[in-house]
PDB file of N, CA and C in Angstrom:
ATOM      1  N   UNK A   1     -86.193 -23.206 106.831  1.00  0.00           N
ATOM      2  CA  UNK A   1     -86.958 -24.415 106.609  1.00  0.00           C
ATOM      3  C   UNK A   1     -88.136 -24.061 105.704  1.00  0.00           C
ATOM      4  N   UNK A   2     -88.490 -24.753 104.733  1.00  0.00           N
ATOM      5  CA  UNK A   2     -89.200 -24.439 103.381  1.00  0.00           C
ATOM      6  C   UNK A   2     -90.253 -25.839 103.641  1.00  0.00           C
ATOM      7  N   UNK A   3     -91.651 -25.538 103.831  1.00  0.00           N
ATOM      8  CA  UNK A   3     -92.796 -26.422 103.850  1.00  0.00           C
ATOM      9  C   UNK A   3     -92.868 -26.802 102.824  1.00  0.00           C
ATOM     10  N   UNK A   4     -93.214 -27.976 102.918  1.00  0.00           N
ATOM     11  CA  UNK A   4     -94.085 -28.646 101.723  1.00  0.00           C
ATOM     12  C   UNK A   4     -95.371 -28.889 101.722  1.00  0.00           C
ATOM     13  N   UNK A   5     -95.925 -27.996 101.173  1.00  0.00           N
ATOM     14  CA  UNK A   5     -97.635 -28.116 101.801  1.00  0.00           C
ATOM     15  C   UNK A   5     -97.813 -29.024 101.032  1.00  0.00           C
ATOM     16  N   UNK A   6     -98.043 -29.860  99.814  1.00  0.00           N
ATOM     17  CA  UNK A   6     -98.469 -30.739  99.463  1.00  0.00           C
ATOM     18  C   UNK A   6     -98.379 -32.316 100.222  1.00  0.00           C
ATOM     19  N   UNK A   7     -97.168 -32.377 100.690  1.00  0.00           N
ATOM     20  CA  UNK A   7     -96.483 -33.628 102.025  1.00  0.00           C
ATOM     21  C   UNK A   7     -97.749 -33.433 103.014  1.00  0.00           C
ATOM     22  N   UNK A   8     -97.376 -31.713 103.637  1.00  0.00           N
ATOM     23  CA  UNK A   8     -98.591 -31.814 104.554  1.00  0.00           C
ATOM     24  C   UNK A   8     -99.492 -32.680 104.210  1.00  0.00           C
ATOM     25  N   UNK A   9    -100.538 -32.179 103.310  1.00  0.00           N
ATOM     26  CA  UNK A   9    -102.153 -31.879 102.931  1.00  0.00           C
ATOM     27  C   UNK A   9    -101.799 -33.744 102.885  1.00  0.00           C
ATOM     28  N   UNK A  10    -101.196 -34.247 101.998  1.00  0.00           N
ATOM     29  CA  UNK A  10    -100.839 -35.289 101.699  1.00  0.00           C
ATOM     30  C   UNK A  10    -100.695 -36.799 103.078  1.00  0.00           C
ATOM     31  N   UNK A  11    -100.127 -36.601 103.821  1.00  0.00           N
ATOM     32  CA  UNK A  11     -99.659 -37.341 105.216  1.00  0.00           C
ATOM     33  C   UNK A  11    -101.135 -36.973 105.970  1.00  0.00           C
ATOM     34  N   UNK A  12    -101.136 -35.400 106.059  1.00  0.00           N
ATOM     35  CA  UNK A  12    -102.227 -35.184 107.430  1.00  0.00           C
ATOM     36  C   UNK A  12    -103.893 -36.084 106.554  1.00  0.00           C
ATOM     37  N   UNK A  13    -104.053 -36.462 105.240  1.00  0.00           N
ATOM     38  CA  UNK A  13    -105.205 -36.926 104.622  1.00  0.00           C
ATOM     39  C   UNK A  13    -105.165 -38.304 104.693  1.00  0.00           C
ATOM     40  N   UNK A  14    -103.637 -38.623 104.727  1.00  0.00           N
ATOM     41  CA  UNK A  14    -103.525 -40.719 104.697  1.00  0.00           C
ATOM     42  C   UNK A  14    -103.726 -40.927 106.251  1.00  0.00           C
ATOM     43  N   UNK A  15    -103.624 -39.406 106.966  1.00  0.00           N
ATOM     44  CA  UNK A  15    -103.736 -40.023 108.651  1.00  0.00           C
ATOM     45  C   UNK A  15    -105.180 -39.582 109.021  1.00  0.00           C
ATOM     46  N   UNK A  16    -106.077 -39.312 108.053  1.00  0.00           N
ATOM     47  CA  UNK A  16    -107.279 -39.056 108.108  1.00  0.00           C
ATOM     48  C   UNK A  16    -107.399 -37.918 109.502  1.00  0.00           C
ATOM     49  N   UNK A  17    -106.633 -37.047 109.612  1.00  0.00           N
ATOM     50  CA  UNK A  17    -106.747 -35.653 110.120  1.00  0.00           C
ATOM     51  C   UNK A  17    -107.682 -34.689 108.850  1.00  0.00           C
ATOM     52  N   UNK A  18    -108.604 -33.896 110.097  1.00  0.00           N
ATOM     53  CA  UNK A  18    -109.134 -33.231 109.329  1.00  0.00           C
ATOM     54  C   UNK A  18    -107.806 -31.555 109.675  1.00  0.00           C
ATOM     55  N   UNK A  19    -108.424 -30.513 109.185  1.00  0.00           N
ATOM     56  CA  UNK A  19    -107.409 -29.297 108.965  1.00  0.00           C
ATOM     57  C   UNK A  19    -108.182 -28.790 110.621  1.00  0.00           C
ATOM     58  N   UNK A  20    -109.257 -29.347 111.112  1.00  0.00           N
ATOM     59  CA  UNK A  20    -109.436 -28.455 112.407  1.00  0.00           C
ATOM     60  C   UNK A  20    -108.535 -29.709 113.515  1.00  0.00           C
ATOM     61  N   UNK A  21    -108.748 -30.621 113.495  1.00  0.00           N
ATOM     62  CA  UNK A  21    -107.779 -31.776 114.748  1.00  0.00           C
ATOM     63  C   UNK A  21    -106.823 -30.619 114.267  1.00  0.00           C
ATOM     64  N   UNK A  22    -105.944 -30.968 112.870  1.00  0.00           N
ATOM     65  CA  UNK A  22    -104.408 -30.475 113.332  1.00  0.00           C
ATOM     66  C   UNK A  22    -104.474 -28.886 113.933  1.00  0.00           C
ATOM     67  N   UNK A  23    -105.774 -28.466 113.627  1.00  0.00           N
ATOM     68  CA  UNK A  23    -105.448 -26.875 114.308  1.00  0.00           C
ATOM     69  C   UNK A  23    -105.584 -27.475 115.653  1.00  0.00           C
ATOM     70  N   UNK A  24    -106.267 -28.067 116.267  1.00  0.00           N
ATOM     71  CA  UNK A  24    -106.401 -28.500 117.742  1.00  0.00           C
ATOM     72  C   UNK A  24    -105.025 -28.675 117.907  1.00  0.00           C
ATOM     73  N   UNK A  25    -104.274 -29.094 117.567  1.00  0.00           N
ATOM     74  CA  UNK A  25    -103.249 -30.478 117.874  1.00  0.00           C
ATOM     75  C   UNK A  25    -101.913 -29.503 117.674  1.00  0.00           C
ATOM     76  N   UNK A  26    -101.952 -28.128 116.736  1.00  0.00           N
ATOM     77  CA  UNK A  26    -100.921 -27.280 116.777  1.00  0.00           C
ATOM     78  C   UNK A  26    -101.328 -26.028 117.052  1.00  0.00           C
ATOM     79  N   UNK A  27    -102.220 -25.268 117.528  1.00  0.00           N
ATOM     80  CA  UNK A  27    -102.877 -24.512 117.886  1.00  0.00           C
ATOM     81  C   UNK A  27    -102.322 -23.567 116.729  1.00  0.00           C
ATOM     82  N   UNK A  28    -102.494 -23.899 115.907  1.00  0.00           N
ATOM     83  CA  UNK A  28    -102.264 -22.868 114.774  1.00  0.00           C
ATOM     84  C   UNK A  28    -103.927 -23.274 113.606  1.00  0.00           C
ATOM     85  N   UNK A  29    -104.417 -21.436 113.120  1.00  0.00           N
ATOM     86  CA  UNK A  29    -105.378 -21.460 112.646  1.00  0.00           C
ATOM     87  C   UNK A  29    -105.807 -22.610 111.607  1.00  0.00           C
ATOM     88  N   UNK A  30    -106.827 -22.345 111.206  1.00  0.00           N
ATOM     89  CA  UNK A  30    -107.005 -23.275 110.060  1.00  0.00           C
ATOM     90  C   UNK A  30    -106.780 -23.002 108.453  1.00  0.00           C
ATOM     91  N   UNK A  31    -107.246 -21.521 108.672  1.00  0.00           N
ATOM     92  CA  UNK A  31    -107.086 -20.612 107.446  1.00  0.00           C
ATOM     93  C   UNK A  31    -105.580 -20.645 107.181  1.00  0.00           C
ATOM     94  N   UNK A  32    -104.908 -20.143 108.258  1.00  0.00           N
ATOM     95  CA  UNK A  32    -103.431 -20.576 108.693  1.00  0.00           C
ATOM     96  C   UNK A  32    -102.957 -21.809 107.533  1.00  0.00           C
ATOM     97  N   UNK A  33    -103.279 -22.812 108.053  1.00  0.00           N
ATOM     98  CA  UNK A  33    -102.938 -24.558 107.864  1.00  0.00           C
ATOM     99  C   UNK A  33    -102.833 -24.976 106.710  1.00  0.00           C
ATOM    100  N   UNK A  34    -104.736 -24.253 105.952  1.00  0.00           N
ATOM    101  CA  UNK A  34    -104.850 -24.259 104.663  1.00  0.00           C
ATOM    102  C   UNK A  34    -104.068 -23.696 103.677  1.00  0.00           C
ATOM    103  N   UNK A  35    -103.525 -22.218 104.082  1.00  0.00           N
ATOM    104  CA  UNK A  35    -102.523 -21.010 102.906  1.00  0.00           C
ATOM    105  C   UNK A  35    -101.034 -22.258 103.373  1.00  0.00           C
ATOM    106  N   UNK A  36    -101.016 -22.609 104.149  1.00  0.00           N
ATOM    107  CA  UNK A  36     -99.307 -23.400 104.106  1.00  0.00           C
ATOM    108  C   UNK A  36     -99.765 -24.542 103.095  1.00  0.00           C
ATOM    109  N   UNK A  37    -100.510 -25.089 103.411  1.00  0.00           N
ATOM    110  CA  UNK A  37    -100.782 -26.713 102.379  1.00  0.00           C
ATOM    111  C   UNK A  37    -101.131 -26.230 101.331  1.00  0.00           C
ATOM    112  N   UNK A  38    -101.694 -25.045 100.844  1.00  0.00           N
ATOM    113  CA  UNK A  38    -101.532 -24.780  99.306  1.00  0.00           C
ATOM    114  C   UNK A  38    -100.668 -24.084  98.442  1.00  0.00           C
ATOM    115  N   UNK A  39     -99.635 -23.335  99.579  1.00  0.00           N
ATOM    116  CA  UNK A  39     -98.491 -22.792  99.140  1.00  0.00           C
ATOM    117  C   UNK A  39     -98.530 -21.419  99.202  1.00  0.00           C
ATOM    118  N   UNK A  40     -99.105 -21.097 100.259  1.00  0.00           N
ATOM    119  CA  UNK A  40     -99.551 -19.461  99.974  1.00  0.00           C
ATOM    120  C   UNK A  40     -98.506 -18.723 101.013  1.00  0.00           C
ATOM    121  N   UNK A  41     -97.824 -19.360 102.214  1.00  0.00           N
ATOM    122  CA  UNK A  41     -97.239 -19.277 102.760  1.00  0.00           C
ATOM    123  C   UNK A  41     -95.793 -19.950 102.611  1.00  0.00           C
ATOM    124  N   UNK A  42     -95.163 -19.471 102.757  1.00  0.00           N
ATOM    125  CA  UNK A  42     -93.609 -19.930 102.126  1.00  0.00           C
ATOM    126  C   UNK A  42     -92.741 -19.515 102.911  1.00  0.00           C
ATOM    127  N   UNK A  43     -92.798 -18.776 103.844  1.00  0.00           N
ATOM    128  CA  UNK A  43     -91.598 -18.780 104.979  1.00  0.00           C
ATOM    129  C   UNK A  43     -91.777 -18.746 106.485  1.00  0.00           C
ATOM    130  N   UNK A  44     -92.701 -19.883 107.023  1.00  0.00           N
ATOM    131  CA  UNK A  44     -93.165 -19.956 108.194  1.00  0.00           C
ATOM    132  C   UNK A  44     -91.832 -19.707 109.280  1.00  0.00           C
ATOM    133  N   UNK A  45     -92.060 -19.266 110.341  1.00  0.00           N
ATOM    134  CA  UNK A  45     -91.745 -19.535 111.468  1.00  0.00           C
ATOM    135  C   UNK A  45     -90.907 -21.563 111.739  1.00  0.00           C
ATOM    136  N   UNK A  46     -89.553 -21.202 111.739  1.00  0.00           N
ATOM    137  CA  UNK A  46     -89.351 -22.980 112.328  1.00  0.00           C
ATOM    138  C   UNK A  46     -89.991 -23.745 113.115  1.00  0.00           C
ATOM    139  N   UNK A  47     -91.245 -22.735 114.481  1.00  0.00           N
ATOM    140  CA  UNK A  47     -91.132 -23.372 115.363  1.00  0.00           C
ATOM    141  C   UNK A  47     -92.961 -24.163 115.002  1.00  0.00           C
ATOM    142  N   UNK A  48     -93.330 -23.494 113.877  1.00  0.00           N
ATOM    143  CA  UNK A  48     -94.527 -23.323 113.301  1.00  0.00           C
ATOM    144  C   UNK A  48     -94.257 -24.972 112.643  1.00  0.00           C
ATOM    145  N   UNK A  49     -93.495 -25.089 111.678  1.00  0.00           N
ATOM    146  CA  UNK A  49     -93.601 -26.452 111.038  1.00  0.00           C
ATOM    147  C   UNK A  49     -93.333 -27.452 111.664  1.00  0.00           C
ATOM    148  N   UNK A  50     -92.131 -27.434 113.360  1.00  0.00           N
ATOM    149  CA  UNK A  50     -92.273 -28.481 113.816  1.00  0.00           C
ATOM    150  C   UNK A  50     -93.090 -28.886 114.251  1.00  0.00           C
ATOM    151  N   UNK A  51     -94.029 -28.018 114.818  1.00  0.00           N
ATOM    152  CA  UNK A  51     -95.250 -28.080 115.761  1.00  0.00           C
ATOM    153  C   UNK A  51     -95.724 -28.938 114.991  1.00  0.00           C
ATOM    154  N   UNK A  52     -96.383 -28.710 113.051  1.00  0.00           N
ATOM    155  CA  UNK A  52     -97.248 -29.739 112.495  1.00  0.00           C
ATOM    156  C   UNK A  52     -96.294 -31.077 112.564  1.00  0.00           C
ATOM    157  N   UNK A  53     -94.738 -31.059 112.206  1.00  0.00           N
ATOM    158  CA  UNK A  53     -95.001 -31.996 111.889  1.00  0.00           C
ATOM    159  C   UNK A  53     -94.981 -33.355 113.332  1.00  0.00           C
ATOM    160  N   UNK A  54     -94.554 -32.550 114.645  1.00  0.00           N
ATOM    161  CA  UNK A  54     -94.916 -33.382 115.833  1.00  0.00           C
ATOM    162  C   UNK A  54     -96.296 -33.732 115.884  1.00  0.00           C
ATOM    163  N   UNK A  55     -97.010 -32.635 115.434  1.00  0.00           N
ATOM    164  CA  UNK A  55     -98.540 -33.152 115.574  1.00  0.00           C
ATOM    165  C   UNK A  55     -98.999 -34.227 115.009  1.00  0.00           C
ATOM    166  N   UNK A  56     -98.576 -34.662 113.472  1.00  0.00           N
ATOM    167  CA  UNK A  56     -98.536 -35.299 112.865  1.00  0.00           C
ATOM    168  C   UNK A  56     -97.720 -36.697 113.069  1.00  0.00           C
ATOM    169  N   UNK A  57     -97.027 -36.732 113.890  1.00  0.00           N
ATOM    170  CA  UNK A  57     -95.553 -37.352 114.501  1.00  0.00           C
ATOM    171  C   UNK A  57     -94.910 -37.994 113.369  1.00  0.00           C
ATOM    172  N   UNK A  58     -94.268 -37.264 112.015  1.00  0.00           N
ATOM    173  CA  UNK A  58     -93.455 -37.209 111.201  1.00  0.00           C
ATOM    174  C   UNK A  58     -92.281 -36.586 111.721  1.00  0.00           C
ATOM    175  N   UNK A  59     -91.184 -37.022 110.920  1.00  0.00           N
ATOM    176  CA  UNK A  59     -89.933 -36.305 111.282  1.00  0.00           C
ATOM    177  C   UNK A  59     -90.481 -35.105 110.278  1.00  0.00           C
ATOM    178  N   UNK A  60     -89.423 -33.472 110.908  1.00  0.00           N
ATOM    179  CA  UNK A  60     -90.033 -32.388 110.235  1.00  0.00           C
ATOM    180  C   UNK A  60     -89.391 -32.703 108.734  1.00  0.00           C
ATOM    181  N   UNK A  61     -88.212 -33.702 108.580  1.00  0.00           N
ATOM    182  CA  UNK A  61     -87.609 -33.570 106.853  1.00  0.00           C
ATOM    183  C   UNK A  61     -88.795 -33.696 105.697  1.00  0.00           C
ATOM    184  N   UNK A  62     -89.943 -35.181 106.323  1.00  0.00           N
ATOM    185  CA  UNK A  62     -91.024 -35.392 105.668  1.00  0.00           C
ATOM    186  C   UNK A  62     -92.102 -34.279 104.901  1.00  0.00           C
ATOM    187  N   UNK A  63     -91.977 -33.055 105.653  1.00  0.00           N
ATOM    188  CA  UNK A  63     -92.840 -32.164 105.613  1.00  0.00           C
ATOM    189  C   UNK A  63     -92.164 -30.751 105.330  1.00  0.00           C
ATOM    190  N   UNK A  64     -91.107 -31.307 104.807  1.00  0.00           N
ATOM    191  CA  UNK A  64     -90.223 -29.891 104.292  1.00  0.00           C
ATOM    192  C   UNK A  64     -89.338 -29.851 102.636  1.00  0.00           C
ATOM    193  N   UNK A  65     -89.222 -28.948 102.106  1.00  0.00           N
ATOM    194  CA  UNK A  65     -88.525 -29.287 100.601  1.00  0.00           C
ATOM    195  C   UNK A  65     -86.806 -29.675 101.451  1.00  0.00           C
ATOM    196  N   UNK A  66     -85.818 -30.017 100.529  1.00  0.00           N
ATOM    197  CA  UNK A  66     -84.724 -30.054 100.379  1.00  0.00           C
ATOM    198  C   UNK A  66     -83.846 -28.958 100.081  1.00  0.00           C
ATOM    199  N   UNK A  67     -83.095 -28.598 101.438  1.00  0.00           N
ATOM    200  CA  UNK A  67     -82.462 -26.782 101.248  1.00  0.00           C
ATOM    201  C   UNK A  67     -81.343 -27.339 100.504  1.00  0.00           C
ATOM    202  N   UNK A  68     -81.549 -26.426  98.975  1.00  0.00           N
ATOM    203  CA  UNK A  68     -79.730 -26.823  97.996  1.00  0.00           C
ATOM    204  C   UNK A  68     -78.902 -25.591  98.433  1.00  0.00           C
ATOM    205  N   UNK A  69     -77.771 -25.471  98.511  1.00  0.00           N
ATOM    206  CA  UNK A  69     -77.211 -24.568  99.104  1.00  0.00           C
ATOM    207  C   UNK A  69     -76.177 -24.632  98.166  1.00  0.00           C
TER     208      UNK A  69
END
């Protein structure tokens, strides 16, 4: 599963989440939160992106690229 930090940064800003709620809300860092939404991180953990995107309560597709296979 391949993040889309821009979706993130993007959804978690129209839901007026700041980057510390969603650390509350996924107990994952902030520094964390920030390197995924700017792309610095690129192969999270699965259980890592559902967490945001439940936090967020998006389906996780919203918040992920498209795997071409």
């Amino acid at each position: 599963m391949t993040p889309n930090g821009s979706a993130i940064r993007a959804i978690r800003e129209a839901q007026q989440l700041s980057l510390r709620t969603l650390s509350d809300r996924t107990g994952l860092n902030r520094g964390y939160l920030s390197r995924l939404e700017r792309g610095f991180i690129r192969d999270p953990a699965d259980e890592r992106v559902e967490a945001i995107a439940q936090a967020m309560r998006v389906p996780t597709d919203a918040i992920t690229h498209k795997e071409t296979t």
